[in-house]
C-alpha atoms as a PDB file:
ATOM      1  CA  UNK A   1       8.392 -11.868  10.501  1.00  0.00           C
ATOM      2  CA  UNK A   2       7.352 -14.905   8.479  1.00  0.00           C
ATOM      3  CA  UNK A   3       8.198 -18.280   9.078  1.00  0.00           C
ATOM      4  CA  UNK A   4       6.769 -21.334   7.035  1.00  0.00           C
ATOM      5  CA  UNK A   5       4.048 -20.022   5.425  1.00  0.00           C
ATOM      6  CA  UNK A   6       1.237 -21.618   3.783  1.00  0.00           C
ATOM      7  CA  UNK A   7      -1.549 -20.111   2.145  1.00  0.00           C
ATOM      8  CA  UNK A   8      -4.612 -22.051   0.679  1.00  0.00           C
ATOM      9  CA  UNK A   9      -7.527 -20.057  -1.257  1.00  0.00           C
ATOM     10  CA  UNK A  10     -10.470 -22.047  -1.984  1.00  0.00           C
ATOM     11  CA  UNK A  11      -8.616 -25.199  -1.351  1.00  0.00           C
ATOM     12  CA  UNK A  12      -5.894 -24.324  -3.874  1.00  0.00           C
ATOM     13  CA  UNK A  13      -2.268 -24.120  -2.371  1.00  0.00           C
ATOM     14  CA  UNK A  14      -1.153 -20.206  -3.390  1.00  0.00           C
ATOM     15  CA  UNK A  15       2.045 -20.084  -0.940  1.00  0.00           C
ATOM     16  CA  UNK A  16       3.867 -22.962   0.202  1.00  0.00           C
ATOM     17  CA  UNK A  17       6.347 -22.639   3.869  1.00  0.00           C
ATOM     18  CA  UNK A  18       7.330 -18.711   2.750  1.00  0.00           C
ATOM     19  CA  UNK A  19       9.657 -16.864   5.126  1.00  0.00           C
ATOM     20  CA  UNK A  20      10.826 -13.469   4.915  1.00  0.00           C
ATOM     21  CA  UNK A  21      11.531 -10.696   7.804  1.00  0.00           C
ATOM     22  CA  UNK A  22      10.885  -6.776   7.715  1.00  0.00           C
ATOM     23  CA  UNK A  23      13.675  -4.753   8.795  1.00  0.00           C
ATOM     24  CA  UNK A  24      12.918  -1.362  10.301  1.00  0.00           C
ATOM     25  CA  UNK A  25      13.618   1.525   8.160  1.00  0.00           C
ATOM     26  CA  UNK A  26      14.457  -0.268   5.723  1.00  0.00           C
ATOM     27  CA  UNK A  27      13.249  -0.721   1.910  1.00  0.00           C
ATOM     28  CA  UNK A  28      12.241  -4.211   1.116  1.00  0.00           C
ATOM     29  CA  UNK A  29      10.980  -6.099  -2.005  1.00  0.00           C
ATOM     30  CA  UNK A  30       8.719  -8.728  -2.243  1.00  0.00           C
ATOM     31  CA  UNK A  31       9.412 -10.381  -6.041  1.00  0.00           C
ATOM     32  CA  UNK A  32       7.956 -12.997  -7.734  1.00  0.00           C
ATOM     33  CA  UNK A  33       5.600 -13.853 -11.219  1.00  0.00           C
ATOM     34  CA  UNK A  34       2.373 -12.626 -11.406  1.00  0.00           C
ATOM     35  CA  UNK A  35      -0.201 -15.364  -9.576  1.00  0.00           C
ATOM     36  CA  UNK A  36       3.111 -16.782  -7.168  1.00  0.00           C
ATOM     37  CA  UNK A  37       1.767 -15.688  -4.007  1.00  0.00           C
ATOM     38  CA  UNK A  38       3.140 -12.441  -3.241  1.00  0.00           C
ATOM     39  CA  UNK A  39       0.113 -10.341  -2.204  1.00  0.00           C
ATOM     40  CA  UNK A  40      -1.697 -13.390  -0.410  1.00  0.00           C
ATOM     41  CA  UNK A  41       1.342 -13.020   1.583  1.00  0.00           C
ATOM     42  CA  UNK A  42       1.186  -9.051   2.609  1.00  0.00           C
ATOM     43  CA  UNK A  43      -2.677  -9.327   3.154  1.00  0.00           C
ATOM     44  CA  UNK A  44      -1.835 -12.325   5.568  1.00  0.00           C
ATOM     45  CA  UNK A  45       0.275 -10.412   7.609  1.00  0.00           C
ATOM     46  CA  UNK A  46      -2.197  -7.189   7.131  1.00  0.00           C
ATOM     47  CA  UNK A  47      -4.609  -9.894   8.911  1.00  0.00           C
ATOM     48  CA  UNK A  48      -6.764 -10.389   5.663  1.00  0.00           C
ATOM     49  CA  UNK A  49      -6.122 -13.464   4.488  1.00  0.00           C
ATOM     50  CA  UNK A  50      -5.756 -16.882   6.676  1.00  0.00           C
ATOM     51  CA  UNK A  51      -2.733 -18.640   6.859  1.00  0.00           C
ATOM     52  CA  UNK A  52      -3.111 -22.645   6.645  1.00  0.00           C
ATOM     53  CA  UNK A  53       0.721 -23.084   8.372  1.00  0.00           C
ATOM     54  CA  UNK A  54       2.968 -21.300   9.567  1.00  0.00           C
ATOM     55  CA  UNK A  55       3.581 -18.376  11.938  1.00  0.00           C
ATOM     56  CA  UNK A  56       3.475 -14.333  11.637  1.00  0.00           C
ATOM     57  CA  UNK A  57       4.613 -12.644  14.832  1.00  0.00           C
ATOM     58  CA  UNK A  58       4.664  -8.515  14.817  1.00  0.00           C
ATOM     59  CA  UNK A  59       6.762  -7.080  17.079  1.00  0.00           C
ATOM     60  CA  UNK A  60       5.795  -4.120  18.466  1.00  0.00           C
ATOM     61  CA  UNK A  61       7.558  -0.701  18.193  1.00  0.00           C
ATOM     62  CA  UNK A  62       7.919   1.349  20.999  1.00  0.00           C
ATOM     63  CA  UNK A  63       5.489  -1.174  23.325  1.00  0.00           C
ATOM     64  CA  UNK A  64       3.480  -0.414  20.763  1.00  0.00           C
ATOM     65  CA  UNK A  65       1.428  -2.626  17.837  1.00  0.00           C
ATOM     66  CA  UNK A  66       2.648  -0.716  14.224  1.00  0.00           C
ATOM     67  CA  UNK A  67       0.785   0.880  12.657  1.00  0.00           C
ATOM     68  CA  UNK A  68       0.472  -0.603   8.493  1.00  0.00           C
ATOM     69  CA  UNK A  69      -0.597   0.862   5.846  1.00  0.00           C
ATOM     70  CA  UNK A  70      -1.747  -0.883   2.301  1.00  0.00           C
ATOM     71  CA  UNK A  71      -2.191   0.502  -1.268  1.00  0.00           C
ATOM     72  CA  UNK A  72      -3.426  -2.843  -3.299  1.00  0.00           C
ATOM     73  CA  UNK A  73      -2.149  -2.751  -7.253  1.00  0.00           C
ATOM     74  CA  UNK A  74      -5.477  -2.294  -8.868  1.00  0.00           C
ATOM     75  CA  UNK A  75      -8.625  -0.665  -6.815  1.00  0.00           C
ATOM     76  CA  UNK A  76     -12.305   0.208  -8.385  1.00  0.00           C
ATOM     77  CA  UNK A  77     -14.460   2.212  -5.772  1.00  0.00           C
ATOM     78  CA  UNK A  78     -18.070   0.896  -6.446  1.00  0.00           C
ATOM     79  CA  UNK A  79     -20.096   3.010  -8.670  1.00  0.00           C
ATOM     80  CA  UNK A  80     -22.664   3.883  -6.312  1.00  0.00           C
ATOM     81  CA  UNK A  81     -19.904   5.410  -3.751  1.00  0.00           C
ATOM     82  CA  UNK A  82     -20.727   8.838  -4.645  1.00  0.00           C
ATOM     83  CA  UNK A  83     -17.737  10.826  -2.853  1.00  0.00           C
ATOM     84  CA  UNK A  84     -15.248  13.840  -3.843  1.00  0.00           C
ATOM     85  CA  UNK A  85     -11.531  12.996  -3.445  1.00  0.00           C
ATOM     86  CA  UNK A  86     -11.463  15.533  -0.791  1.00  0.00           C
ATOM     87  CA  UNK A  87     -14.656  13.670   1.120  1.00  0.00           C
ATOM     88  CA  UNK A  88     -12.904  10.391   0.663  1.00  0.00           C
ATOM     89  CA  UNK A  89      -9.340  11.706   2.022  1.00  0.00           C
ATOM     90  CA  UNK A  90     -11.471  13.131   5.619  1.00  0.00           C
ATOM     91  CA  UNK A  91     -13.744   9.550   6.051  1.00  0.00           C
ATOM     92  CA  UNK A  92     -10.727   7.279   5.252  1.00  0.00           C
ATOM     93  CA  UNK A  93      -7.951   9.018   6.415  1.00  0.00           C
ATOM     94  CA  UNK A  94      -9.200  11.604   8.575  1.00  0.00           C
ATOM     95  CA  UNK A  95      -7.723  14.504   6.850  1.00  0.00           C
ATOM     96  CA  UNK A  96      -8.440  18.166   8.060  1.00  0.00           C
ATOM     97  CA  UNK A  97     -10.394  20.219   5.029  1.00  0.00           C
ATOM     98  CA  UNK A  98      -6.696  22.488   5.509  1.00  0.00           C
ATOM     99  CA  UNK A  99      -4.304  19.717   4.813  1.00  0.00           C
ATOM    100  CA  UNK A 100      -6.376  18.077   1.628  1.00  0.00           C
ATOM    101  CA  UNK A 101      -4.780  20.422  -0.655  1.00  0.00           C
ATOM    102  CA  UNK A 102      -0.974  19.431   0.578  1.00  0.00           C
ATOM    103  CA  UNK A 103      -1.631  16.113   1.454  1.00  0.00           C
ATOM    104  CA  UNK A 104      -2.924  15.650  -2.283  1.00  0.00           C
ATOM    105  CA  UNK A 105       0.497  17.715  -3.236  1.00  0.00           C
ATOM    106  CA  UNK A 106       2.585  15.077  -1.605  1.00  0.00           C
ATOM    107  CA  UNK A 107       1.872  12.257  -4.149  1.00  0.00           C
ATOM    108  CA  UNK A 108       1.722  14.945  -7.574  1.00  0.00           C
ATOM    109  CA  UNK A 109      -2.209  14.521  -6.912  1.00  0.00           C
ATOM    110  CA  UNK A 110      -4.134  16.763 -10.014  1.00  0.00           C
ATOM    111  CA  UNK A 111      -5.346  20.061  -7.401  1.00  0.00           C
ATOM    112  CA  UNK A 112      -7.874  20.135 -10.409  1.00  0.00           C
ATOM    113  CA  UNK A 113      -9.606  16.911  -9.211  1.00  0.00           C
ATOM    114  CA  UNK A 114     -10.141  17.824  -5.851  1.00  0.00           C
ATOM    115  CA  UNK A 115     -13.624  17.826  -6.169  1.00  0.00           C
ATOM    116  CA  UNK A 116     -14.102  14.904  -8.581  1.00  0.00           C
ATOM    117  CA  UNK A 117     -16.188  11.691  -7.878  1.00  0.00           C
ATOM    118  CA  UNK A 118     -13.339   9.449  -6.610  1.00  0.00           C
ATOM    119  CA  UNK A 119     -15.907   6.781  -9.131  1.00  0.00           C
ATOM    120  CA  UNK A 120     -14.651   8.956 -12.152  1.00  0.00           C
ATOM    121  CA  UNK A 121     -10.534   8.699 -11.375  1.00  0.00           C
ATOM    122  CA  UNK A 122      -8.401   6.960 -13.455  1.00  0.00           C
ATOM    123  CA  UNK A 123      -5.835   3.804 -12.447  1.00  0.00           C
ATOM    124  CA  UNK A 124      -3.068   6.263 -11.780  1.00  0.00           C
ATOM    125  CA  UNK A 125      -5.046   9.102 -10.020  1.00  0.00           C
ATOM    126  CA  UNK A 126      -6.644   6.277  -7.553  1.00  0.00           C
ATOM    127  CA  UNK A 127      -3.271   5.080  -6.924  1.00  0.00           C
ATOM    128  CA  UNK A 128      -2.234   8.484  -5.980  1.00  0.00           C
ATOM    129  CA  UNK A 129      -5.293   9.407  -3.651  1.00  0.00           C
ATOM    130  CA  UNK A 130      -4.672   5.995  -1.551  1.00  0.00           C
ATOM    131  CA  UNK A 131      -1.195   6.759  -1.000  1.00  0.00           C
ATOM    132  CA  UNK A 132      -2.192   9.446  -0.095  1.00  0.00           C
ATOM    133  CA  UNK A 133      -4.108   8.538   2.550  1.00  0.00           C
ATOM    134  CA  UNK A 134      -2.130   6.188   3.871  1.00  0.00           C
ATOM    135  CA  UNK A 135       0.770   8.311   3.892  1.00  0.00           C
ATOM    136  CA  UNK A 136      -1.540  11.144   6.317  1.00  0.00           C
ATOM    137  CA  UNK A 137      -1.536   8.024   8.197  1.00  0.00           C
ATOM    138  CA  UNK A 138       1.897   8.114   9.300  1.00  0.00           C
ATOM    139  CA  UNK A 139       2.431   4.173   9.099  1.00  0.00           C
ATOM    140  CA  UNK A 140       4.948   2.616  10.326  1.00  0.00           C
ATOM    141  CA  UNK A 141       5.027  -0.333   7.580  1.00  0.00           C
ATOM    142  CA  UNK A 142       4.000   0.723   4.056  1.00  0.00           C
ATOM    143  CA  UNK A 143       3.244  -1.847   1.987  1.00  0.00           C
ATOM    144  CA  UNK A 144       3.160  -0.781  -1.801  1.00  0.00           C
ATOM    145  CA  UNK A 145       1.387  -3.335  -4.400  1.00  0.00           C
ATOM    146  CA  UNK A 146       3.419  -2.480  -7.671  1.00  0.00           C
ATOM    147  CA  UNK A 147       3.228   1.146  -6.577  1.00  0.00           C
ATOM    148  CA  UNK A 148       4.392   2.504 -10.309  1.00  0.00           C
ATOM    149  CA  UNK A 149       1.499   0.320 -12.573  1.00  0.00           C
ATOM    150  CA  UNK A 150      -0.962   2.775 -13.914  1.00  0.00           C
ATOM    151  CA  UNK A 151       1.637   6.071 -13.589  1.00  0.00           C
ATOM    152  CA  UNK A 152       3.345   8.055 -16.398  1.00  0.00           C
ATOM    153  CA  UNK A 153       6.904   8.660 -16.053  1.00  0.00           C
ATOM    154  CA  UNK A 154       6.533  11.997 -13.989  1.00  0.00           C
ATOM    155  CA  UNK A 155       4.471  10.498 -11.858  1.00  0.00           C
ATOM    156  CA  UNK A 156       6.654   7.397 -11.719  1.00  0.00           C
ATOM    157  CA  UNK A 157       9.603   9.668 -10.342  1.00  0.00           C
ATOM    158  CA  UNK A 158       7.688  11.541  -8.198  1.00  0.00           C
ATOM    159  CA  UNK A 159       6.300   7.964  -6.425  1.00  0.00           C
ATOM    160  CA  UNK A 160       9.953   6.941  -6.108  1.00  0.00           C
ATOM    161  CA  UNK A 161      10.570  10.169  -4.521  1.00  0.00           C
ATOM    162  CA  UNK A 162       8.192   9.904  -2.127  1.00  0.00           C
ATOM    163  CA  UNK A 163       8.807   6.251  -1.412  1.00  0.00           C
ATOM    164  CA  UNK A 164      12.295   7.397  -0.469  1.00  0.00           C
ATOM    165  CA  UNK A 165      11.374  10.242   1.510  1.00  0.00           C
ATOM    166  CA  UNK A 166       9.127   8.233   4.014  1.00  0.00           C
ATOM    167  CA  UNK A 167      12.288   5.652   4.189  1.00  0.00           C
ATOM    168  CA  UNK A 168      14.015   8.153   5.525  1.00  0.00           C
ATOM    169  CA  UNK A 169      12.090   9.113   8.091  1.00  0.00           C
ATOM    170  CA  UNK A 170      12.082   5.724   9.362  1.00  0.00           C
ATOM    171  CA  UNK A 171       9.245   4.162   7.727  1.00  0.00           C
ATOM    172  CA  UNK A 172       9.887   0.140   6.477  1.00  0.00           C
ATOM    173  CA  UNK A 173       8.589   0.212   3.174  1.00  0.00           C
ATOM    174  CA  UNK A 174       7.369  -3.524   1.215  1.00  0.00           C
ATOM    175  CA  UNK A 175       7.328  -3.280  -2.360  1.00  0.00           C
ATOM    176  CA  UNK A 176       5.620  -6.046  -4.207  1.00  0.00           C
ATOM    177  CA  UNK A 177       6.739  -6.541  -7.242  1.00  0.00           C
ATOM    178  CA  UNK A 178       7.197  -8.945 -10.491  1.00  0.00           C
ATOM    179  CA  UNK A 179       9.453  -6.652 -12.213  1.00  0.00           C
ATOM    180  CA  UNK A 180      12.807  -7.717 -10.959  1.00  0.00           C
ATOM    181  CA  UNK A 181      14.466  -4.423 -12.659  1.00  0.00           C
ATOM    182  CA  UNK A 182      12.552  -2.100 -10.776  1.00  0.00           C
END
């Protein structure tokens, strides 16, 4: 839960006394204009990003602190990270070398592409691979940074799928947004 909000990056005001609250397994959206303040927010409760006022509180589930997971809109590995899709789903995610292949299947991942340079992916296929790996995860907050930018329309279903799938198992999903038709 948020209450009152502020967020200032380099000593420009980008959120001003936001609230909102995350109900469990439940499908939320976080809308607004590009530049308004949105993803400041989500990466100050992920703990990224200082707040200037305000409170966030996380209450634990099951005694326990949940566990989040984060796939940001637009990602570029660095050139000089030199790994296979398969190398970067065991170092980030931990993935067993005999899940890869239907943990990849789970987001409509290309099997094809399994050993490609994650450096050589395009917007949609990067998209795919860090869903994912948050998704081997098992989160139990999902927080989805215009999950359907850089997808065709297959893929675009499948996401939604998927997105509802994990709902239903009791995951809280966030979906940032500016599209206030999605």
């Amino acid at each position: 839960e948020c209450q009152d909000v502020t967020i200032v990056l380099d000593r420009m005001e980008v959120l001003n006394k936001a609230s909102c609250s995350i109900p469990k397994n439940a499908l939320t959206f976080l809308v607004g204009e590009n530049g308004s303040g949105k993803t400041s927010l989500v990466r100050s409760i992920l703990g990224l990003t200082p707040i200037a006022d305000g409170e966030i509180s996380i209450q634990q589930i099951n005694g326990e602190v949940p566990v989040f997971g984060y796939v940001p809109q637009n990602f570029e590995f660095p050139k000089q990270l030199q790994m296979t899709v398969e190398e970067y789903l065991q170092y980030s995610a931990k993935v067993p070398s005999n899940h890869i292949k239907s943990t990849l299947q789970r987001v409509d991942f290309p099997e094809t592409h399994i050993d490609s340079r994650i450096t050589e992916l395009s917007g949609g296929q990067i998209q795919k691979l860090l869903l994912a790996a948050e998704l081997f995860r098992s989160p139990d907050i999902l927080f989805l940074d215009e999950p359907l930018s850089n997808v065709d329309d297959t893929s675009e279903r499948h996401i939604i799928d998927v997105i509802m799938e994990i709902k239903n198992q009791g995951v809280a999903i966030v979906i940032i947004t500016h599209d206030w038709q999605m």
